[in-house]
Protein backbone atom coordinates (compact mmCIF):
# COMPACT_ATOMS: atom_id res chain seq x y z
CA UNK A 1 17.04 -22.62 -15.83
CA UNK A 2 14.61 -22.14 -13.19
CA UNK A 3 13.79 -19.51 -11.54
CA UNK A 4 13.02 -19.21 -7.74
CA UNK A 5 9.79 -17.52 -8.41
CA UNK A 6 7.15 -17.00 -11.22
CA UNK A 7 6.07 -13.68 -10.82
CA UNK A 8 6.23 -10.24 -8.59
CA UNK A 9 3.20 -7.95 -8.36
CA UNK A 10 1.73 -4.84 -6.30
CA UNK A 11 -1.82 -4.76 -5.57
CA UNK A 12 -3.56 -1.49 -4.17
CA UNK A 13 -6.55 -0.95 -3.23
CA UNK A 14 -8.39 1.79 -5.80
CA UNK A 15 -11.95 3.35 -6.02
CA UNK A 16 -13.34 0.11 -7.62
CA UNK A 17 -11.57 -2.35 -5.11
CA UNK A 18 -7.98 -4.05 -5.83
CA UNK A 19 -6.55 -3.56 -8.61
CA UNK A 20 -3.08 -4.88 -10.08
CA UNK A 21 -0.47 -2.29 -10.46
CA UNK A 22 2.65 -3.70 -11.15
CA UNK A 23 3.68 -7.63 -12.50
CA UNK A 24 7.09 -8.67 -13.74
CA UNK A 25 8.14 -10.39 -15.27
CA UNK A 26 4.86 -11.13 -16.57
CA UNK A 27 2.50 -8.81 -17.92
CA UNK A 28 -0.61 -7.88 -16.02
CA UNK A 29 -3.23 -9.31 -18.66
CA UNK A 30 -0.65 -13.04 -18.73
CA UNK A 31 -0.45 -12.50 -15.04
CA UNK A 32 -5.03 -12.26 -14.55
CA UNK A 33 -5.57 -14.67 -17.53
CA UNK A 34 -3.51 -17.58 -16.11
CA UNK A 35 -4.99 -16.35 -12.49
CA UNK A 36 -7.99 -15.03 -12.48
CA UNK A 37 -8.85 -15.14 -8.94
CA UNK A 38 -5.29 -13.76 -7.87
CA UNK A 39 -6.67 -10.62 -6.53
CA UNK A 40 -9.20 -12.26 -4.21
CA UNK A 41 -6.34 -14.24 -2.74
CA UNK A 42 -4.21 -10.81 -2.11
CA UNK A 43 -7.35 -9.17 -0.36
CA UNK A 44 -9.66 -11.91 0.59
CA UNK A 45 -12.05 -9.47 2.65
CA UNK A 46 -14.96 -8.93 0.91
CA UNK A 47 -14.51 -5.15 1.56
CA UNK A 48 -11.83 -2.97 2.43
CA UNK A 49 -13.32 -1.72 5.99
CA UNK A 50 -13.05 -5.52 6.75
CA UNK A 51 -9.57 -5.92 6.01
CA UNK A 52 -7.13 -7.74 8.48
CA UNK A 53 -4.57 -5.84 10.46
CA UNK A 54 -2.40 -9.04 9.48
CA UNK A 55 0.66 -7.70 7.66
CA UNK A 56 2.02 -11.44 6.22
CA UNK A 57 -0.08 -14.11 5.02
CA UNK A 58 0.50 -16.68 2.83
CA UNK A 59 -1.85 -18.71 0.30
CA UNK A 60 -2.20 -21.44 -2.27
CA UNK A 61 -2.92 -21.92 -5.49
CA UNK A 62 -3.43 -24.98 -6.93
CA UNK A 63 -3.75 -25.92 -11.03
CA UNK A 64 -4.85 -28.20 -13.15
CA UNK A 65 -2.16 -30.40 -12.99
CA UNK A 66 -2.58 -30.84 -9.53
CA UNK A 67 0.78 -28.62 -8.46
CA UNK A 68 1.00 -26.08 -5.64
CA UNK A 69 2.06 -22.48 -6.59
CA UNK A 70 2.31 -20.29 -2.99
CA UNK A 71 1.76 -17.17 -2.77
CA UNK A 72 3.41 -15.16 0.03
CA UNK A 73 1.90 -11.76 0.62
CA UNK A 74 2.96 -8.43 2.80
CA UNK A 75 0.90 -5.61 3.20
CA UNK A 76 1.47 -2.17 3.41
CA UNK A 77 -1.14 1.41 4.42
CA UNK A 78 0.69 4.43 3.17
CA UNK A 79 -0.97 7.69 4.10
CA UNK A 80 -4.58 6.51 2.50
CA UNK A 81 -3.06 3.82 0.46
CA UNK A 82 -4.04 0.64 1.04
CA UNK A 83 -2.08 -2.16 -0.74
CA UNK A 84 0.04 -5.32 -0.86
CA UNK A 85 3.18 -7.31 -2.34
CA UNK A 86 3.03 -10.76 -3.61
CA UNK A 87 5.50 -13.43 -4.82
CA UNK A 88 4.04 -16.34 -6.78
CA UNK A 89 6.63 -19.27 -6.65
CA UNK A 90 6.74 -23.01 -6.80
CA UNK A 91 8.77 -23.36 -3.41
CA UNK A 92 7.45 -23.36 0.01
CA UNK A 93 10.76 -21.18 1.44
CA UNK A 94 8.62 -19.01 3.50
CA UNK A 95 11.99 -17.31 4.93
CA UNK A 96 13.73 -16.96 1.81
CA UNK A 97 10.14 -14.78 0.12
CA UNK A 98 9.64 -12.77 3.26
CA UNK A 99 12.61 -11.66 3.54
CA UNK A 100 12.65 -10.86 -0.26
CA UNK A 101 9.02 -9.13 0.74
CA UNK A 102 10.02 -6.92 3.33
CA UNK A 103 13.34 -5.54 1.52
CA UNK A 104 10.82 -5.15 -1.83
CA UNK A 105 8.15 -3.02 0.32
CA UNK A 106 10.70 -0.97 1.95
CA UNK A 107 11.90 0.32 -2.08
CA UNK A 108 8.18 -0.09 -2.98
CA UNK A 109 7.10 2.76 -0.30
CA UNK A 110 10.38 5.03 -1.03
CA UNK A 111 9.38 5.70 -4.43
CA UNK A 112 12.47 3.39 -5.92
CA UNK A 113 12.67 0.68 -8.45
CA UNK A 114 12.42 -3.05 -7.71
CA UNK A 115 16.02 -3.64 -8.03
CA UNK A 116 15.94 -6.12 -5.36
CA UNK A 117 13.31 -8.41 -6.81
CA UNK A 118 15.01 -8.37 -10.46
CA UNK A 119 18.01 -9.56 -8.56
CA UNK A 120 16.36 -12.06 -7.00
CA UNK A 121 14.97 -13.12 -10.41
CA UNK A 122 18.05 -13.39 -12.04
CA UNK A 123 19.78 -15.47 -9.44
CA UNK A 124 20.71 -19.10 -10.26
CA UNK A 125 18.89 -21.12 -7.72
CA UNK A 126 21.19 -22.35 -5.14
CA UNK A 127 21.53 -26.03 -3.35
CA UNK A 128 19.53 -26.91 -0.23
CA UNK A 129 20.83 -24.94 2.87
CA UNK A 130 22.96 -23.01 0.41
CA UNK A 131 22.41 -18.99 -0.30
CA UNK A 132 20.94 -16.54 -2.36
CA UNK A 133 23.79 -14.19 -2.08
CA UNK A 134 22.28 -10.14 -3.67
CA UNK A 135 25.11 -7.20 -3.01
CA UNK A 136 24.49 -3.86 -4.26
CA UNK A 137 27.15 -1.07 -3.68
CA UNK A 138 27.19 -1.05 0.16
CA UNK A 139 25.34 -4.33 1.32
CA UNK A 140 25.11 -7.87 0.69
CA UNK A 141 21.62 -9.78 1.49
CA UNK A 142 21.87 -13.41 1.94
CA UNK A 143 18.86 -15.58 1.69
CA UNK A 144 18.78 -19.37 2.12
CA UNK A 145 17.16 -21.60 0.90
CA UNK A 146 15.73 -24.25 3.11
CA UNK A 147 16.78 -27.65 3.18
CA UNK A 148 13.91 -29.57 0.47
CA UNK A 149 14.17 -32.72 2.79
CA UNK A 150 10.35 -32.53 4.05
CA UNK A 151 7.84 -30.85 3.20
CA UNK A 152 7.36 -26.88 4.55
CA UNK A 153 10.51 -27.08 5.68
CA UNK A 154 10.39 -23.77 7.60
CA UNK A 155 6.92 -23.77 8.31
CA UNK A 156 5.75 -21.39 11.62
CA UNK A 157 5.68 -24.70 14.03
CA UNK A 158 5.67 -23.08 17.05
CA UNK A 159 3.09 -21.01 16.25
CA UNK A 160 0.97 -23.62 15.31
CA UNK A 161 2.04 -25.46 18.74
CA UNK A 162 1.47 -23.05 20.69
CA UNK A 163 -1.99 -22.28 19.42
CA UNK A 164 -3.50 -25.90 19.84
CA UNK A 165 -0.92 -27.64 21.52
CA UNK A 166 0.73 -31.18 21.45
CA UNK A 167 -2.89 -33.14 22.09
CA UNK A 168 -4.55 -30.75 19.70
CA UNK A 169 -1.65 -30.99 17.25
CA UNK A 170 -2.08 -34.53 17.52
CA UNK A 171 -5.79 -35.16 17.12
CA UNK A 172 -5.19 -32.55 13.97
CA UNK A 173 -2.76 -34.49 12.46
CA UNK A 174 -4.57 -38.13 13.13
CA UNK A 175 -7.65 -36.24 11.16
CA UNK A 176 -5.12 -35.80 8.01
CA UNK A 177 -3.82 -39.06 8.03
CA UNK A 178 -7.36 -40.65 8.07
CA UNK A 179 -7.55 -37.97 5.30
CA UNK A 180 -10.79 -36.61 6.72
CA UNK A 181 -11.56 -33.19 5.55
CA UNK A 182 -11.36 -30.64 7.93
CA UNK A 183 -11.79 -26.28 8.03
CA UNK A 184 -9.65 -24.52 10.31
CA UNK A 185 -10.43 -20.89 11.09
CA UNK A 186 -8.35 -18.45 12.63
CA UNK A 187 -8.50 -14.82 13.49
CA UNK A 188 -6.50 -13.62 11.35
CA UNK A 189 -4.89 -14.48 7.80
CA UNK A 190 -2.12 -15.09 8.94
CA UNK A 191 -2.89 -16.97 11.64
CA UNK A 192 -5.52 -20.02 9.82
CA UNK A 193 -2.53 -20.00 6.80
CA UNK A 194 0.44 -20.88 9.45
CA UNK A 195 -1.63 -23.66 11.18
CA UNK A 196 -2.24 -25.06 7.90
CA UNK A 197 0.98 -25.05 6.27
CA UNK A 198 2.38 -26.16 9.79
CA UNK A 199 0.49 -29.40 9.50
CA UNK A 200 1.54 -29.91 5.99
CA UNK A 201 4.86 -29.89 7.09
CA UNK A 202 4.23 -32.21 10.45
CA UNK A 203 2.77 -35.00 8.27
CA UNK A 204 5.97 -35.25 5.99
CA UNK A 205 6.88 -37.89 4.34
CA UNK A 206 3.85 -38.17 3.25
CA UNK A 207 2.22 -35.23 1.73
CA UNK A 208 -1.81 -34.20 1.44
CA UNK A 209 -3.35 -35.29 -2.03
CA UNK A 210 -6.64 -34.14 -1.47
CA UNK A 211 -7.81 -30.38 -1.96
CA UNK A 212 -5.14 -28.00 -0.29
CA UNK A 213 -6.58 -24.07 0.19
CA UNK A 214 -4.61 -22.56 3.17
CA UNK A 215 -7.08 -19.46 2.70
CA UNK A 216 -9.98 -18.89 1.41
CA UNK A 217 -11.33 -15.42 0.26
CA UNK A 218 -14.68 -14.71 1.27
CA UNK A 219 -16.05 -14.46 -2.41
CA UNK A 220 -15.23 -17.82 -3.16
């Protein structure tokens, strides 16, 4: 059946810029010949003294067919280590992966196995508003999954409102409609991502046809 995310990999920051370190379940050379530009999405800076104090982002990919694979990214600095997580997946649950994310970084930094993200792997994927339900020995982690309805469905809204606004949300969102291109920049990753996911999810039913890059890295 299908699973509630494609792949899983660590990305750190080495002598000759980022490198992959880990993938499952795919293998690193599947994971860079299917997605080349993968690693410019994870650090989009062109070099690491330029890199964003952000800790979450999110980005998208988009391929040939046209479909949307997100990538939802948290980083991590341990001792001189510079590096990040990422979960590619078809589904916008922005909750559900940083949630996953943060649990993931906290065994990533410990020295332990990804347990946690091969559970998450093998789960069946549950019904809208229903739960991914993980337990180990002495805890149970419960993840839901948002309800599919609309698009984004827990998109950052009140971030995005409370940059711009309700007139600037509006004017934003009459722009999209009119399908008029438009570049959005914000001061951090983070930041630029949410706004543009948040309008994705404000102009539900309908959804944006045209080309979709939440973030761009700067070698593109």
């Amino acid at each position: 059946g299908d699973k509630a995310f494609n792949c899983f990999l660590a990305v750190e920051w080495g002598n000759e810029g980022p490198e992959v370190q880990i993938s499952f379940p795919m293998h690193k050379e599947a994971l860079l010949k299917q997605h080349p530009s993968i690693v410019k999405f994870c650090f989009p800076e062109k070099d690491r003294s330029l890199c964003s104090t952000t800790k979450r982002f999110t980005f998208a990919l988009t391929d040939v067919t046209g479909k949307w694979l997100y990538g939802y990214v948290i980083r991590f600095q341990d001792n001189s280590a510079l590096g990040c997580l990422c979960i590619l997946s078809p589904f916008p649950w922005f909750s559900v992966f940083q949630l996953a994310l943060t649990i993931a970084c906290r065994e990533y930094l410990s020295g332990t196995t990804f347990w946690f993200i091969q559970q998450l792997y093998d789960e069946l994927i549950p019904k809208p508003r229903a739960a991914f339900q993980i337990r180990d020995k002495s805890n149970r982690t419960v993840l839901v999954r948002p309800d599919d309805a609309f698009a984004f469905p827990d998109a950052p809204l009140q971030q995005f409102f409370g940059c711009f606004g309700l007139p600037g949300a509006l004017e934003l969102l009459s722009c999209m409609l009119e399908e008029r291109r438009g570049l959005l920049v914000g001061e951090g990753l983070g930041t630029g991502s949410c706004w543009v996911f948040s309008l994705g999810a404000l102009l539900s039913p309908f959804k944006w046809k045209n080309v979709f890059t939440p973030l761009l890295p700067a070698a593109m």
